[in-house]
C-alpha atoms as a PDB file:
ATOM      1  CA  UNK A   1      -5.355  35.206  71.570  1.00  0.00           C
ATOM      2  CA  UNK A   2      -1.848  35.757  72.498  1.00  0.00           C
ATOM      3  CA  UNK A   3      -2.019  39.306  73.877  1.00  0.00           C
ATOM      4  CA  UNK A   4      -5.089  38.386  76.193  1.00  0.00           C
ATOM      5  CA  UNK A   5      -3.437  37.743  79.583  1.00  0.00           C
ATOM      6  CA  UNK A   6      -1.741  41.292  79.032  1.00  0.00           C
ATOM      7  CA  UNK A   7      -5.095  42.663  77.499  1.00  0.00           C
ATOM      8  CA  UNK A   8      -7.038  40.953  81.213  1.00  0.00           C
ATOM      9  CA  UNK A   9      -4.155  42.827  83.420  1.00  0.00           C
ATOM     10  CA  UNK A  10      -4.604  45.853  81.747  1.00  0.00           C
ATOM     11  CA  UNK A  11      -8.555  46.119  82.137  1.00  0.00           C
ATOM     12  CA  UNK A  12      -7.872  44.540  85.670  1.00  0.00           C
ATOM     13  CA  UNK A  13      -5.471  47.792  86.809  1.00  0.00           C
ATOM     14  CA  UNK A  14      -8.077  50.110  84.933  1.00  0.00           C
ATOM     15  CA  UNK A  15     -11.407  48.750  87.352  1.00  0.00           C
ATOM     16  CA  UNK A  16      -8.525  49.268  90.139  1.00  0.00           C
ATOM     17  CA  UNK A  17      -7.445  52.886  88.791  1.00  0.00           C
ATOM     18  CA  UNK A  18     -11.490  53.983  88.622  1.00  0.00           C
ATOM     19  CA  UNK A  19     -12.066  52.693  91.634  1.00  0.00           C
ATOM     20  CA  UNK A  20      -9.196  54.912  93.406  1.00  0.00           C
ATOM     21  CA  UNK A  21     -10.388  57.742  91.165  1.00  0.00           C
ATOM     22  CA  UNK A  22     -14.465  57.128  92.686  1.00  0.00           C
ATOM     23  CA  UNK A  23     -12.908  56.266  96.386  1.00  0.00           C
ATOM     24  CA  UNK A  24     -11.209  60.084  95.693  1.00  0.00           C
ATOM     25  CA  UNK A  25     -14.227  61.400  94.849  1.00  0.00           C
ATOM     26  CA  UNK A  26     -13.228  62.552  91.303  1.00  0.00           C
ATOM     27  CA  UNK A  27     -16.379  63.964  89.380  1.00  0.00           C
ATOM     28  CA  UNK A  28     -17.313  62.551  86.078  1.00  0.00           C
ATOM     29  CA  UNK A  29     -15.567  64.470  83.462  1.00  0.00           C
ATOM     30  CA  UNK A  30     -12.586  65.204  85.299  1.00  0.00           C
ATOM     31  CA  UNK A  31      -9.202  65.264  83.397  1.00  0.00           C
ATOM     32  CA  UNK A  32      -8.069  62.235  85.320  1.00  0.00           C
ATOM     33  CA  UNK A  33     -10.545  60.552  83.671  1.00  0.00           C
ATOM     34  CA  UNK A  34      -8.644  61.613  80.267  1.00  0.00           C
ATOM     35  CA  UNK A  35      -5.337  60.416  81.303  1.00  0.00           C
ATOM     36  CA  UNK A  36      -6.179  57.309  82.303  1.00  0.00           C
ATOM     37  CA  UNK A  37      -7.295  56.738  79.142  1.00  0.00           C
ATOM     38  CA  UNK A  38      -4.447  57.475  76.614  1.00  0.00           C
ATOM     39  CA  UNK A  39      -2.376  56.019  79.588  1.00  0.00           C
ATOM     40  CA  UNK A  40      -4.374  52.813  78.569  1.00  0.00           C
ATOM     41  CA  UNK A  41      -4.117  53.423  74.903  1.00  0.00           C
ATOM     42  CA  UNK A  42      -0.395  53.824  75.228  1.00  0.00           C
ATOM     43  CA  UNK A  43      -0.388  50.668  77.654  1.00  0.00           C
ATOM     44  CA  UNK A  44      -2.297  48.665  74.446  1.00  0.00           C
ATOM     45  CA  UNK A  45      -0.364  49.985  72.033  1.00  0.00           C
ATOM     46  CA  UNK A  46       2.512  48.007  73.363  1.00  0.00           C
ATOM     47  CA  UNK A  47       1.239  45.205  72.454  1.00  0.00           C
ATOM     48  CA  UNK A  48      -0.218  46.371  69.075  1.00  0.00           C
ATOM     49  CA  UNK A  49      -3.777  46.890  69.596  1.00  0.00           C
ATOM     50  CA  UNK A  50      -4.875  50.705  68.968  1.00  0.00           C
ATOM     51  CA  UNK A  51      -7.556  52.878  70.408  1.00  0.00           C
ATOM     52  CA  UNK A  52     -10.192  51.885  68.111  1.00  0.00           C
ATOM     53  CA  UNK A  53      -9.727  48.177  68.909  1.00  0.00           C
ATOM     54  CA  UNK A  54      -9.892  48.530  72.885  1.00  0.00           C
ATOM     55  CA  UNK A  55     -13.995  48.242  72.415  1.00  0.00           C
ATOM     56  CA  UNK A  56     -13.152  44.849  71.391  1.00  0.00           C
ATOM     57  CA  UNK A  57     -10.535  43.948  73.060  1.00  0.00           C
ATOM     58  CA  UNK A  58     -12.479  44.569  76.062  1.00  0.00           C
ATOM     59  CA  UNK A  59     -15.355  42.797  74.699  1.00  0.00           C
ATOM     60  CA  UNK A  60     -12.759  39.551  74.291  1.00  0.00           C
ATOM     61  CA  UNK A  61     -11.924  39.767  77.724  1.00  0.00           C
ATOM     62  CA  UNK A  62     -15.212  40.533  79.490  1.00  0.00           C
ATOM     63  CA  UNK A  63     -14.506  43.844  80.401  1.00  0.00           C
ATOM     64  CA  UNK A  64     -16.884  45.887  78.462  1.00  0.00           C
ATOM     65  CA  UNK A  65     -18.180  47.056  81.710  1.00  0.00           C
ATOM     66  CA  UNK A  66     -15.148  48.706  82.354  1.00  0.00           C
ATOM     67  CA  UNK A  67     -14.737  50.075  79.427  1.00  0.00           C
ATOM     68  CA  UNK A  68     -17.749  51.742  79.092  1.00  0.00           C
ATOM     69  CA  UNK A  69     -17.587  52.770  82.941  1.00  0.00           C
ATOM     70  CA  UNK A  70     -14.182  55.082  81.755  1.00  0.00           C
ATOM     71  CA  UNK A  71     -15.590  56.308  78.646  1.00  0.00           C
ATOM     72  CA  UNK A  72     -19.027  57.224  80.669  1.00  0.00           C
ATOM     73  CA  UNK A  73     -16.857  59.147  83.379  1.00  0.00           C
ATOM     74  CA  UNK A  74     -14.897  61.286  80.674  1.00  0.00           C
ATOM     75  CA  UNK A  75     -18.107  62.813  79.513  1.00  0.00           C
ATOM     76  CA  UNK A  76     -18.797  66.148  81.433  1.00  0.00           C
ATOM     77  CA  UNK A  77     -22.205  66.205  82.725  1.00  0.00           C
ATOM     78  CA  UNK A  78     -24.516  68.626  80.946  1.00  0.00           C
ATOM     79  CA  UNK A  79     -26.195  71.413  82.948  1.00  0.00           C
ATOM     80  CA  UNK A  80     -29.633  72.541  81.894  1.00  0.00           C
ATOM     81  CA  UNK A  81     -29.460  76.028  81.783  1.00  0.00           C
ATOM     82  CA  UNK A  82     -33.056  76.685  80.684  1.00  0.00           C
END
């Protein structure tokens, strides 16, 4: 895969970017959570892989962790109001 050193520094500044974000003490569901995202979409899209294909291109690159760590921190929590 041509793109996969890019694809690697790109998942490697996004563990850096949620780590600053949980050092910060940013809750999960926060808007920053949000940016960083299309901020990575737009990042991948430069080298012609879309939002639906990040899954896998993380997958390719061993960073499904990561992945799934920023989409699980863009979910608001629910609050039980019962």
């Amino acid at each position: 895969m041509e793109t996969q050193r890019p694809v690697v520094e790109y998942f490697k500044s996004l563990e850096l970017a949620l780590n600053e974000q949980k050092e910060k003490g940013t809750p999960k569901g926060d808007p920053a959570y949000s940016r960083i995202y299309t901020q990575l979409a737009r990042d991948f899209a430069q080298i012609g892989i879309t939002r639906d294909e990040l899954p896998e291109a993380a997958k390719v690159c061993g960073h499904v962790s990561t992945f799934e760590r920023l989409q699980h921190l863009m979910k608001k929590p629910v609050v039980d109001r019962g």
